[in-house]
PDB file of N, CA and C in Angstrom:
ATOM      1  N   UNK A   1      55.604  84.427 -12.417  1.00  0.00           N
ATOM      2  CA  UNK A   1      55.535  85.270 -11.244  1.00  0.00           C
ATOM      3  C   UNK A   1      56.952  85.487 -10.699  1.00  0.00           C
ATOM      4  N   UNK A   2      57.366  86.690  -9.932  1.00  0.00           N
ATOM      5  CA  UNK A   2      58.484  87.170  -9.458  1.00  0.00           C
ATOM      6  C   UNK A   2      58.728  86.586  -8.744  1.00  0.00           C
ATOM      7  N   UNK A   3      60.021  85.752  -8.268  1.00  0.00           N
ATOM      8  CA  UNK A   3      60.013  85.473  -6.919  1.00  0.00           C
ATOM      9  C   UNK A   3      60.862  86.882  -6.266  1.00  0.00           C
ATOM     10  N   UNK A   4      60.494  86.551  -5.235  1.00  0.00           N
ATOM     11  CA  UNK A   4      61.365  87.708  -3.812  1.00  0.00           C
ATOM     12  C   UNK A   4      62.728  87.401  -3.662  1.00  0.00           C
ATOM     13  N   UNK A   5      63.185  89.075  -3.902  1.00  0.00           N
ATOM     14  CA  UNK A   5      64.679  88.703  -3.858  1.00  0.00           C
ATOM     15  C   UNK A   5      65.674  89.249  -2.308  1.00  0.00           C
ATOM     16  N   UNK A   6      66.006  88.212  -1.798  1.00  0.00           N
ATOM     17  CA  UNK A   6      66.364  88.639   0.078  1.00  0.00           C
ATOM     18  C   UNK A   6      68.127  88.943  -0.345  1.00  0.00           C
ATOM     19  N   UNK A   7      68.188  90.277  -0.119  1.00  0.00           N
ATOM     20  CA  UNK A   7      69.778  90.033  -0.260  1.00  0.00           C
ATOM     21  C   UNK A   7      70.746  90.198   1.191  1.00  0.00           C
ATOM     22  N   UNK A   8      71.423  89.536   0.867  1.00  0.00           N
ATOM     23  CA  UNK A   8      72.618  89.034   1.970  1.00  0.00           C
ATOM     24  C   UNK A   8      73.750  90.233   2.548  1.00  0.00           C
ATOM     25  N   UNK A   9      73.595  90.289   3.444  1.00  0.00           N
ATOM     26  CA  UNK A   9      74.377  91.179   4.234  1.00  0.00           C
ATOM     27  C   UNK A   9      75.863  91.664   3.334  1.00  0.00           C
ATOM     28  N   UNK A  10      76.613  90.184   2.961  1.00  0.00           N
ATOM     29  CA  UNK A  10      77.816  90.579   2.084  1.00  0.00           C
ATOM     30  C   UNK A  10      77.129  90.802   0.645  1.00  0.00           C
ATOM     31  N   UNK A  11      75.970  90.612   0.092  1.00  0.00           N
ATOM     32  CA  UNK A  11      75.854  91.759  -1.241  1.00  0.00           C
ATOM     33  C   UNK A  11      75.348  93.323  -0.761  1.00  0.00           C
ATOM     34  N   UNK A  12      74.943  93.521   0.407  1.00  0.00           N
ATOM     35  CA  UNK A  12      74.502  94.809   0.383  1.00  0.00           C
ATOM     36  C   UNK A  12      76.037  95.283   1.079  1.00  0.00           C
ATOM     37  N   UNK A  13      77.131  94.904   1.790  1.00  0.00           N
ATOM     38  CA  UNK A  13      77.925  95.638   2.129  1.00  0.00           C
ATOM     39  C   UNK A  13      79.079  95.537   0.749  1.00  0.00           C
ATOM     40  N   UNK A  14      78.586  94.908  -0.126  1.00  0.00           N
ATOM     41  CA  UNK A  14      79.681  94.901  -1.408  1.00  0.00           C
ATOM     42  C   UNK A  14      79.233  96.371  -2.763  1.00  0.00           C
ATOM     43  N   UNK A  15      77.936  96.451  -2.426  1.00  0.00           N
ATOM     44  CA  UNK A  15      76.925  97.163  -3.539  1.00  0.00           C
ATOM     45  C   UNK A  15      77.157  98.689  -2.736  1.00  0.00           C
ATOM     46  N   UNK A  16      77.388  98.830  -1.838  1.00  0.00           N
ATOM     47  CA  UNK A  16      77.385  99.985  -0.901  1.00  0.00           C
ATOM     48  C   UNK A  16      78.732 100.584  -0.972  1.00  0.00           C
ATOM     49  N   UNK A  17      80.196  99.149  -1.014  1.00  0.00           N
ATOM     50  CA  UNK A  17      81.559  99.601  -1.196  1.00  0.00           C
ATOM     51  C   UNK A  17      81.658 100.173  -2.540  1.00  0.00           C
ATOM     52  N   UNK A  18      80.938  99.421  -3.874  1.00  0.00           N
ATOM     53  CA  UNK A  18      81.251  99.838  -4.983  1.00  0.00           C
ATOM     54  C   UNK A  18      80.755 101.687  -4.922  1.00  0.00           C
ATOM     55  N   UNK A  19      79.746 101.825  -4.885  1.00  0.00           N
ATOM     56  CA  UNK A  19      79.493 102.538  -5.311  1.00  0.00           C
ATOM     57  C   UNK A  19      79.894 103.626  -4.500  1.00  0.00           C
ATOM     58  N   UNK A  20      80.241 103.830  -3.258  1.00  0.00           N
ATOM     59  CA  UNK A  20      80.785 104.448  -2.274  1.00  0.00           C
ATOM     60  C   UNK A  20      82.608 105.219  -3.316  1.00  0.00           C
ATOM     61  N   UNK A  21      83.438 103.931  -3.664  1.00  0.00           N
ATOM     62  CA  UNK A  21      84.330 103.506  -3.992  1.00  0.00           C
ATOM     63  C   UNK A  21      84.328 104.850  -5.369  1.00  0.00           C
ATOM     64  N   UNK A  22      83.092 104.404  -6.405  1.00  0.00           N
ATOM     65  CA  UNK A  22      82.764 105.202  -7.414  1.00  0.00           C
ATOM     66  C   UNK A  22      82.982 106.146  -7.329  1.00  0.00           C
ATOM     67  N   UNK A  23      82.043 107.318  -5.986  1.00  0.00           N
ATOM     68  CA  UNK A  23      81.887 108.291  -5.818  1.00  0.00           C
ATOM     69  C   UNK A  23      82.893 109.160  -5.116  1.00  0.00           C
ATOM     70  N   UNK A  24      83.606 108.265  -4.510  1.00  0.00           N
ATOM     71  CA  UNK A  24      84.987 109.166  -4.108  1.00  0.00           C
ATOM     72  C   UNK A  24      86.382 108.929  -5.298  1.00  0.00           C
ATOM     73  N   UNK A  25      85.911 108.220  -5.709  1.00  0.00           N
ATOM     74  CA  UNK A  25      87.269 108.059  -7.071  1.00  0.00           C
ATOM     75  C   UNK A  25      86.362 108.873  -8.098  1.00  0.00           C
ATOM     76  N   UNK A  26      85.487 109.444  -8.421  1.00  0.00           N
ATOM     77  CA  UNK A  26      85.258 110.502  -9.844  1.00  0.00           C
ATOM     78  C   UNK A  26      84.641 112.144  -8.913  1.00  0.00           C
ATOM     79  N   UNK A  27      84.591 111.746  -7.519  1.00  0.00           N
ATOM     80  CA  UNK A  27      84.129 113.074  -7.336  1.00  0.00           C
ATOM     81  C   UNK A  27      83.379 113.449  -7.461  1.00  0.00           C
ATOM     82  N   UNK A  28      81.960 112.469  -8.024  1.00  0.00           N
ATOM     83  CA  UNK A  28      80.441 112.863  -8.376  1.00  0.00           C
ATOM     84  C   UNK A  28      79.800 111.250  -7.971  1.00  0.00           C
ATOM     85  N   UNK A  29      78.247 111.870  -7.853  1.00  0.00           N
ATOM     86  CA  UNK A  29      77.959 110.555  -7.494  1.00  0.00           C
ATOM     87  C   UNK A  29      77.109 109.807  -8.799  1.00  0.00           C
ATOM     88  N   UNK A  30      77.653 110.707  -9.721  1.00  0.00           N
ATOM     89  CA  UNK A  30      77.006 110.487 -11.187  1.00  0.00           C
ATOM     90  C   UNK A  30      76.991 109.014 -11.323  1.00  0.00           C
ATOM     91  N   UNK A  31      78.058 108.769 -11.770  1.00  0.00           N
ATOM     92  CA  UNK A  31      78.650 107.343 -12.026  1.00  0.00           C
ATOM     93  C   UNK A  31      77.868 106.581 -11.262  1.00  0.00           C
ATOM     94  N   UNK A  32      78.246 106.511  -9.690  1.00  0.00           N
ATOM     95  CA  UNK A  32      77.556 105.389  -8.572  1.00  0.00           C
ATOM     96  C   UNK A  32      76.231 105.338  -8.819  1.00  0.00           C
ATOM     97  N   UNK A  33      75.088 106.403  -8.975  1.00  0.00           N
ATOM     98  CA  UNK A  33      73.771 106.337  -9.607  1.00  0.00           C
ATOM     99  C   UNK A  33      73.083 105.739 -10.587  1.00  0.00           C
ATOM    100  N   UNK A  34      73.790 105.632 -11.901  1.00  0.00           N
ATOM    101  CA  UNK A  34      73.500 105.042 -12.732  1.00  0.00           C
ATOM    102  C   UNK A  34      74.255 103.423 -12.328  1.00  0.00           C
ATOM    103  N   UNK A  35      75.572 103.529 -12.088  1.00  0.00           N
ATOM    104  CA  UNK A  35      75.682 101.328 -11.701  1.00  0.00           C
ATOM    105  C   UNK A  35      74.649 101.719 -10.705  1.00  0.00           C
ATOM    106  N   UNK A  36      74.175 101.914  -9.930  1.00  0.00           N
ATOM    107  CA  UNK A  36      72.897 101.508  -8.665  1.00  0.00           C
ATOM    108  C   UNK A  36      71.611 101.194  -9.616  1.00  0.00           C
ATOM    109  N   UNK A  37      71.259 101.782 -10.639  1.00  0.00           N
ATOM    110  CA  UNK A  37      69.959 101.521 -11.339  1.00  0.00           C
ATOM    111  C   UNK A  37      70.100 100.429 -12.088  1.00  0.00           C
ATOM    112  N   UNK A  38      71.674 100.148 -12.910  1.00  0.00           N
ATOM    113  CA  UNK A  38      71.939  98.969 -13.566  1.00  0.00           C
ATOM    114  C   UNK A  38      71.751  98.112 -12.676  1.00  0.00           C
ATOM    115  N   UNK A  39      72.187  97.781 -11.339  1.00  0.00           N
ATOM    116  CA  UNK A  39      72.324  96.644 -10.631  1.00  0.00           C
ATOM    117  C   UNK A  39      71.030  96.198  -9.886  1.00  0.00           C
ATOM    118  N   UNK A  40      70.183  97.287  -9.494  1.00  0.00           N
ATOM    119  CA  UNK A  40      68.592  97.166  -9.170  1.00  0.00           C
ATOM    120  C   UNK A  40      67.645  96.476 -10.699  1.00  0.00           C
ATOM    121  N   UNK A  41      68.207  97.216 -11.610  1.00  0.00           N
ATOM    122  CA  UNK A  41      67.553  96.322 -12.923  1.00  0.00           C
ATOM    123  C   UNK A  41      67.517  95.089 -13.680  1.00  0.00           C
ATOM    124  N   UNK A  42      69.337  94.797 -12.952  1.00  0.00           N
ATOM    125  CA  UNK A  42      69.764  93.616 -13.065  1.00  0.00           C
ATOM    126  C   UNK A  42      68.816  92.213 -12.096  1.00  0.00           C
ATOM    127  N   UNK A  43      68.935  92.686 -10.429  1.00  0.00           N
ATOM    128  CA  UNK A  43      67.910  92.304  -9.521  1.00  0.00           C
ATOM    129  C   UNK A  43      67.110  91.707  -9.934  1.00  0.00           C
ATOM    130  N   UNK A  44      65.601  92.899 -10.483  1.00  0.00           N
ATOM    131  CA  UNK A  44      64.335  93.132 -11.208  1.00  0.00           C
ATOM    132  C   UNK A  44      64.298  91.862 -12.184  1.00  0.00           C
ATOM    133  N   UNK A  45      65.558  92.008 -13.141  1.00  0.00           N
ATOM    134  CA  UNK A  45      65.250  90.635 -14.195  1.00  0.00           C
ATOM    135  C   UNK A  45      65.691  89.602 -13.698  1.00  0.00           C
ATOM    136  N   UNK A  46      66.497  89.298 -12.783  1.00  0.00           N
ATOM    137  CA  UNK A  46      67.030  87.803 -12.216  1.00  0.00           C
ATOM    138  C   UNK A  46      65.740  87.541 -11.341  1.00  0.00           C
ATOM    139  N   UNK A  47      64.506  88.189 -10.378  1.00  0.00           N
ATOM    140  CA  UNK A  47      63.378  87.909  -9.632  1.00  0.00           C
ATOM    141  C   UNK A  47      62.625  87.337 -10.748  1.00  0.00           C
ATOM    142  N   UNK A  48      62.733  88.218 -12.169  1.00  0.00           N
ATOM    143  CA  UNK A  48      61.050  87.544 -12.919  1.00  0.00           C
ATOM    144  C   UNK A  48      62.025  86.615 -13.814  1.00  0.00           C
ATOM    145  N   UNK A  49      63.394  86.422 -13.897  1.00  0.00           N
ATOM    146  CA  UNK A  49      63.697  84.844 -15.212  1.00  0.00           C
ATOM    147  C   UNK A  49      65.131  84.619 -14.104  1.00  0.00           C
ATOM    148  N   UNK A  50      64.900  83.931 -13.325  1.00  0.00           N
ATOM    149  CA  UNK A  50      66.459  83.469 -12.504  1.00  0.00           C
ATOM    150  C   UNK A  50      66.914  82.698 -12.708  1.00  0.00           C
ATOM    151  N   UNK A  51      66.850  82.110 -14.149  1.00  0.00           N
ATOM    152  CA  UNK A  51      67.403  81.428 -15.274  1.00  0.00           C
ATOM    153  C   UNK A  51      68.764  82.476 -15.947  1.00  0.00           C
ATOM    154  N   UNK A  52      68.024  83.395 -15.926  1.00  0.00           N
ATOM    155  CA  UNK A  52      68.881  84.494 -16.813  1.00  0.00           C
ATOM    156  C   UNK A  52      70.463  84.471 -16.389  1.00  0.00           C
ATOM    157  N   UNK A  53      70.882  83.947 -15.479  1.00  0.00           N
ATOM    158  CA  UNK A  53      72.079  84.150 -15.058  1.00  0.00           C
ATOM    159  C   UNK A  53      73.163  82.737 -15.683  1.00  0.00           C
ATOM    160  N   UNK A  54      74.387  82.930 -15.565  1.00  0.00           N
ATOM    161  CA  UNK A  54      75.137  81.784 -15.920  1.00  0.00           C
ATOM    162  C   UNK A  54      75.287  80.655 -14.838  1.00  0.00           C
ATOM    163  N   UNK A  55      75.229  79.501 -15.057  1.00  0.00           N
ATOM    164  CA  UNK A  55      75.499  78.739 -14.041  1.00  0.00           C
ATOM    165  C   UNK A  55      77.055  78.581 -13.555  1.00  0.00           C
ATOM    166  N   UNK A  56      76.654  78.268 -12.558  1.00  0.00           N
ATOM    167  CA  UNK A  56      78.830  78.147 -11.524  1.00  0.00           C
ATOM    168  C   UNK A  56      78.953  76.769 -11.195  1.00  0.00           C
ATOM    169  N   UNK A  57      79.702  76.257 -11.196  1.00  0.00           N
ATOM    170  CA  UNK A  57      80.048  74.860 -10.605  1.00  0.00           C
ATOM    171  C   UNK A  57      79.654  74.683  -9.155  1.00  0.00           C
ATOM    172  N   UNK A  58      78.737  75.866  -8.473  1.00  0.00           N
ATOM    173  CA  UNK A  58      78.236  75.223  -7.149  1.00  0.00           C
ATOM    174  C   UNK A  58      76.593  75.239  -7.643  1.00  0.00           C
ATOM    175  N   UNK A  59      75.514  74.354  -6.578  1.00  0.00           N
ATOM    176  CA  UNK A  59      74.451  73.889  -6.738  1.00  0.00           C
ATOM    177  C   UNK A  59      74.040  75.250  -6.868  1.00  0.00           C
ATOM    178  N   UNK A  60      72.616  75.066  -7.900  1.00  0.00           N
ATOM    179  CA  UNK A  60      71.322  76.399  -7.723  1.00  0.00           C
ATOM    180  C   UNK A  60      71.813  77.655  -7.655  1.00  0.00           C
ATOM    181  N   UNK A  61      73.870  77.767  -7.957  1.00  0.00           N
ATOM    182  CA  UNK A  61      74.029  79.408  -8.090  1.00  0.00           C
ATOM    183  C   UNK A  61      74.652  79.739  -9.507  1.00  0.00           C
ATOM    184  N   UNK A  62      74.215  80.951  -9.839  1.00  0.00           N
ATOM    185  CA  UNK A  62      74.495  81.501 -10.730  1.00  0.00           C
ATOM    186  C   UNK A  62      74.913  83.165 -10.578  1.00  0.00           C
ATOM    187  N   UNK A  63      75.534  83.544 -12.135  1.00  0.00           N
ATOM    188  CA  UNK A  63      75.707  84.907 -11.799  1.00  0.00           C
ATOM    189  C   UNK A  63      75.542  85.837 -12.589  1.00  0.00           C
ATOM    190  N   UNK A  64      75.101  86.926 -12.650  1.00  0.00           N
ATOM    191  CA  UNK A  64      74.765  87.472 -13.897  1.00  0.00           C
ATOM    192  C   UNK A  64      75.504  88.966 -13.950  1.00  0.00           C
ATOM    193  N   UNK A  65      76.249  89.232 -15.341  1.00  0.00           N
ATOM    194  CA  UNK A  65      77.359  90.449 -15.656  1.00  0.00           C
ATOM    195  C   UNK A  65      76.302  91.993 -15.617  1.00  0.00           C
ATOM    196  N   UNK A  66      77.181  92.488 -14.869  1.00  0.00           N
ATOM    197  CA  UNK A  66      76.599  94.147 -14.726  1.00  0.00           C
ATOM    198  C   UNK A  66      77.951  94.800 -15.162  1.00  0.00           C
ATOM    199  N   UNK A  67      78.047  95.126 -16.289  1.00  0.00           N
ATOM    200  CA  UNK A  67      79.434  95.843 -16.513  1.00  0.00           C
ATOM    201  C   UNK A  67      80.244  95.098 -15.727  1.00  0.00           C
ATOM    202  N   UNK A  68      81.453  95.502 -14.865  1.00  0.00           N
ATOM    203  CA  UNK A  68      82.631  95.002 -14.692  1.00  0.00           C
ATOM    204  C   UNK A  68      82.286  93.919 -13.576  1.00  0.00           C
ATOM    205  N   UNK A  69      80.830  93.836 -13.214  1.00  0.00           N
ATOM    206  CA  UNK A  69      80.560  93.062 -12.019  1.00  0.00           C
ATOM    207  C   UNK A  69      79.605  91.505 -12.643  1.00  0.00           C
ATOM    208  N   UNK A  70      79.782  90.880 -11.118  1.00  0.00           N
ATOM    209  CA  UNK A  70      79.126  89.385 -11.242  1.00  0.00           C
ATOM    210  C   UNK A  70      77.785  89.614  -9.757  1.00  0.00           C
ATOM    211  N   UNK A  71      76.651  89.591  -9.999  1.00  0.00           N
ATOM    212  CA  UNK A  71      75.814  89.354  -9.317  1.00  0.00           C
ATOM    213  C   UNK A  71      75.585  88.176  -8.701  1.00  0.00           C
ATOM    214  N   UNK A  72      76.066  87.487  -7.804  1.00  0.00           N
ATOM    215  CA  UNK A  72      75.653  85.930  -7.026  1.00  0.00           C
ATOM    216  C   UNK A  72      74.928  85.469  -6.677  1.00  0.00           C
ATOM    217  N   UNK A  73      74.200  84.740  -7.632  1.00  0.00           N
ATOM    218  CA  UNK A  73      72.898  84.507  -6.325  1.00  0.00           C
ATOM    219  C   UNK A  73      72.479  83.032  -6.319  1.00  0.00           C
ATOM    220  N   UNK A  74      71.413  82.860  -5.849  1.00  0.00           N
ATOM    221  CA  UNK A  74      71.207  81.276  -5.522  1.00  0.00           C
ATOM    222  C   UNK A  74      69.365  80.973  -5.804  1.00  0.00           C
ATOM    223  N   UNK A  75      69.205  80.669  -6.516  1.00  0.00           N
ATOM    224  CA  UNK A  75      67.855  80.369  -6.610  1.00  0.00           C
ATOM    225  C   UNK A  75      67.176  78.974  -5.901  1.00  0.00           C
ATOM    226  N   UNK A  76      66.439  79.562  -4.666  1.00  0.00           N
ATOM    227  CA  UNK A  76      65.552  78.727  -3.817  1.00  0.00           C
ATOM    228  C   UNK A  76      64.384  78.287  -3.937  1.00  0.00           C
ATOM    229  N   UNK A  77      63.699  77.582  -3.860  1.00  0.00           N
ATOM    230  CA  UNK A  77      62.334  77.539  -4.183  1.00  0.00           C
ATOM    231  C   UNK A  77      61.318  78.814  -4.518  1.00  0.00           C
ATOM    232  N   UNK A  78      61.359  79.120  -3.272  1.00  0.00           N
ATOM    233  CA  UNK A  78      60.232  80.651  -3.584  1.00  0.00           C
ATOM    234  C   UNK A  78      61.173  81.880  -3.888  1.00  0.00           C
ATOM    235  N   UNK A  79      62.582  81.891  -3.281  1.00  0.00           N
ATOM    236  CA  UNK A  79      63.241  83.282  -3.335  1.00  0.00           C
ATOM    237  C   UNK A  79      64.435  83.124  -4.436  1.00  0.00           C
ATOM    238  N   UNK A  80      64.638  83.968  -4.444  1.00  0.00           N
ATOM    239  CA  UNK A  80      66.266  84.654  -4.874  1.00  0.00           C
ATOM    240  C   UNK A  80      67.038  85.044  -3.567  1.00  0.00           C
ATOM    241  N   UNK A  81      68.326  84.600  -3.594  1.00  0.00           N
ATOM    242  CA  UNK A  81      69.155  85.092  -2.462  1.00  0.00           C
ATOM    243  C   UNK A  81      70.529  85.642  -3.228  1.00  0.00           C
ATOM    244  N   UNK A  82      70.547  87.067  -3.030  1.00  0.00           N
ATOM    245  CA  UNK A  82      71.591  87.413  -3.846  1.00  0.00           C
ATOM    246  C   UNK A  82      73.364  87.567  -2.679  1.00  0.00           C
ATOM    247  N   UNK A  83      74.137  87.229  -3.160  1.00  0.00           N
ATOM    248  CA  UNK A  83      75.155  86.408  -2.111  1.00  0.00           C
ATOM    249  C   UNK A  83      76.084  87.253  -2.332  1.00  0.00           C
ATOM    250  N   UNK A  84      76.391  88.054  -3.375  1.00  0.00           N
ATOM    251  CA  UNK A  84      77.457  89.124  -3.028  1.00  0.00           C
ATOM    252  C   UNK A  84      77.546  89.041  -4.786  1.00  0.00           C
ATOM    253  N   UNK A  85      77.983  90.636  -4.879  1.00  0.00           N
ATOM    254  CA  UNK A  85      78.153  91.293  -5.756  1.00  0.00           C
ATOM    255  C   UNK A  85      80.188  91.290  -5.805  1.00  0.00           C
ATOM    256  N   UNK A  86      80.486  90.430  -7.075  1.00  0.00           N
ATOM    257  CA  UNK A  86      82.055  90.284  -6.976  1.00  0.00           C
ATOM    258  C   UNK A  86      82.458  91.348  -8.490  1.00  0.00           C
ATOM    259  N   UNK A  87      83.555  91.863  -8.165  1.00  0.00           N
ATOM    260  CA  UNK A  87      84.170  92.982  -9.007  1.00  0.00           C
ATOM    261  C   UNK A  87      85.230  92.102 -10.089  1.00  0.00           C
ATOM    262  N   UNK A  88      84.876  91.559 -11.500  1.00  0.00           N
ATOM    263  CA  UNK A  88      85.331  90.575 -11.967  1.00  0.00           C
ATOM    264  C   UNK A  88      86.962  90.230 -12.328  1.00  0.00           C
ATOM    265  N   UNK A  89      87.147  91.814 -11.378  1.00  0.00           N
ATOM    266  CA  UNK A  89      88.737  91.886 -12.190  1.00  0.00           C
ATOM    267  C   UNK A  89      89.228  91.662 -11.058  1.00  0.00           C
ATOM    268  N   UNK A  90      88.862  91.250 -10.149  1.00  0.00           N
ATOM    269  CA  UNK A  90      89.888  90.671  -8.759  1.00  0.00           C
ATOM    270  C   UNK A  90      90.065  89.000  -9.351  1.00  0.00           C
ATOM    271  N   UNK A  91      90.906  88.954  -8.513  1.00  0.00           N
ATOM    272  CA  UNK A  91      91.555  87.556  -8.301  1.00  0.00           C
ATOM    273  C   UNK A  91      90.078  86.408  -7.903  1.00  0.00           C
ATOM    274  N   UNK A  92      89.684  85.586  -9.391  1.00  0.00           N
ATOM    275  CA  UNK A  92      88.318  84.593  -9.232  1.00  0.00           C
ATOM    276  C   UNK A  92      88.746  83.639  -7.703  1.00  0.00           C
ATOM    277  N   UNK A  93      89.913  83.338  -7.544  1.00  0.00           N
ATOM    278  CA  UNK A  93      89.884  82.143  -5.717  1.00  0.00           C
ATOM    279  C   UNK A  93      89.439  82.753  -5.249  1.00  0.00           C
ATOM    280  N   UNK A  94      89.352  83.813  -4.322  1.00  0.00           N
ATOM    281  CA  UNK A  94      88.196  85.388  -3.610  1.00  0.00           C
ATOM    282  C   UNK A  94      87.041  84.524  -3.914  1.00  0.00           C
ATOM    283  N   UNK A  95      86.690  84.959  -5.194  1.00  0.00           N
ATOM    284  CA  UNK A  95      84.936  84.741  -5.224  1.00  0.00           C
ATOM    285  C   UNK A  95      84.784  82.444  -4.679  1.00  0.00           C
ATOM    286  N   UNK A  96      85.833  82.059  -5.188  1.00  0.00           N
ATOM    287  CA  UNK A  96      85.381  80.568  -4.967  1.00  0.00           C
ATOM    288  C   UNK A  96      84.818  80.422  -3.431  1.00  0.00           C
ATOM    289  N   UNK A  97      86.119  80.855  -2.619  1.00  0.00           N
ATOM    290  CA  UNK A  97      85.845  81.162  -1.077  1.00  0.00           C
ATOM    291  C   UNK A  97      84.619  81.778  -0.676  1.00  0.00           C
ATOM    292  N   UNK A  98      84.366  83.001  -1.390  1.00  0.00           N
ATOM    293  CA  UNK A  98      82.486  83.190  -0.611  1.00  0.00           C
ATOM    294  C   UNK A  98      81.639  82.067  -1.184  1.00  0.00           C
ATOM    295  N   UNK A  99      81.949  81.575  -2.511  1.00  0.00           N
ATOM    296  CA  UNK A  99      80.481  80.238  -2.965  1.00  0.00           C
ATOM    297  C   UNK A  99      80.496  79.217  -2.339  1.00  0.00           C
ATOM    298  N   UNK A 100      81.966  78.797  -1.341  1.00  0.00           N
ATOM    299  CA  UNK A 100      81.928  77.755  -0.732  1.00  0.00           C
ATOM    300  C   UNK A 100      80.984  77.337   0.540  1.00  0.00           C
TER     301      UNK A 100
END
């Protein structure tokens, strides 16, 4: 069974920059549309196997690759909490600081 996936204020204001980001750097919102369906599909399979993701050196989180991105999340008893969507080509101390 699926668990419910609650996402976190800093993954929805990170998922909103990317693709925002997309659409004014190509001038279409082509691009941002399709990563939005990858990253909702990505979601979809981390709710029904939240195994699927790699484990991180902090408790119960993991992350799983969407093209150039890392999905964060934390698997809770009943939910998924997705913790922010990190862009893999920044500087990884960034991402240590939000898992802390």
């Amino acid at each position: 069974m699926a668990k419910k996936i609650i996402w976190s204020d800093k993954a929805q204001n990170d998922r909103k920059e990317i693709l925002l980001y997309w659409k004014e750097r190509n001038k279409s919102s082509i691009y941002s549309r399709k990563l939005n369906i990858l990253i909702i599909d990505a979601t979809k399979a981390i709710a029904n196997f939240p195994n699927i993701g790699k484990l991180t050196g902090y408790k119960n989180t993991r992350v799983k690759i969407v093209r150039d991105y890392l999905i964060v999340y934390k698997e809770l008893e009943n939910e998924i909490v997705l913790i922010a969507i990190w862009d893999a080509r920044q500087n990884p101390l960034k991402l240590q600081k939000i898992l802390q």
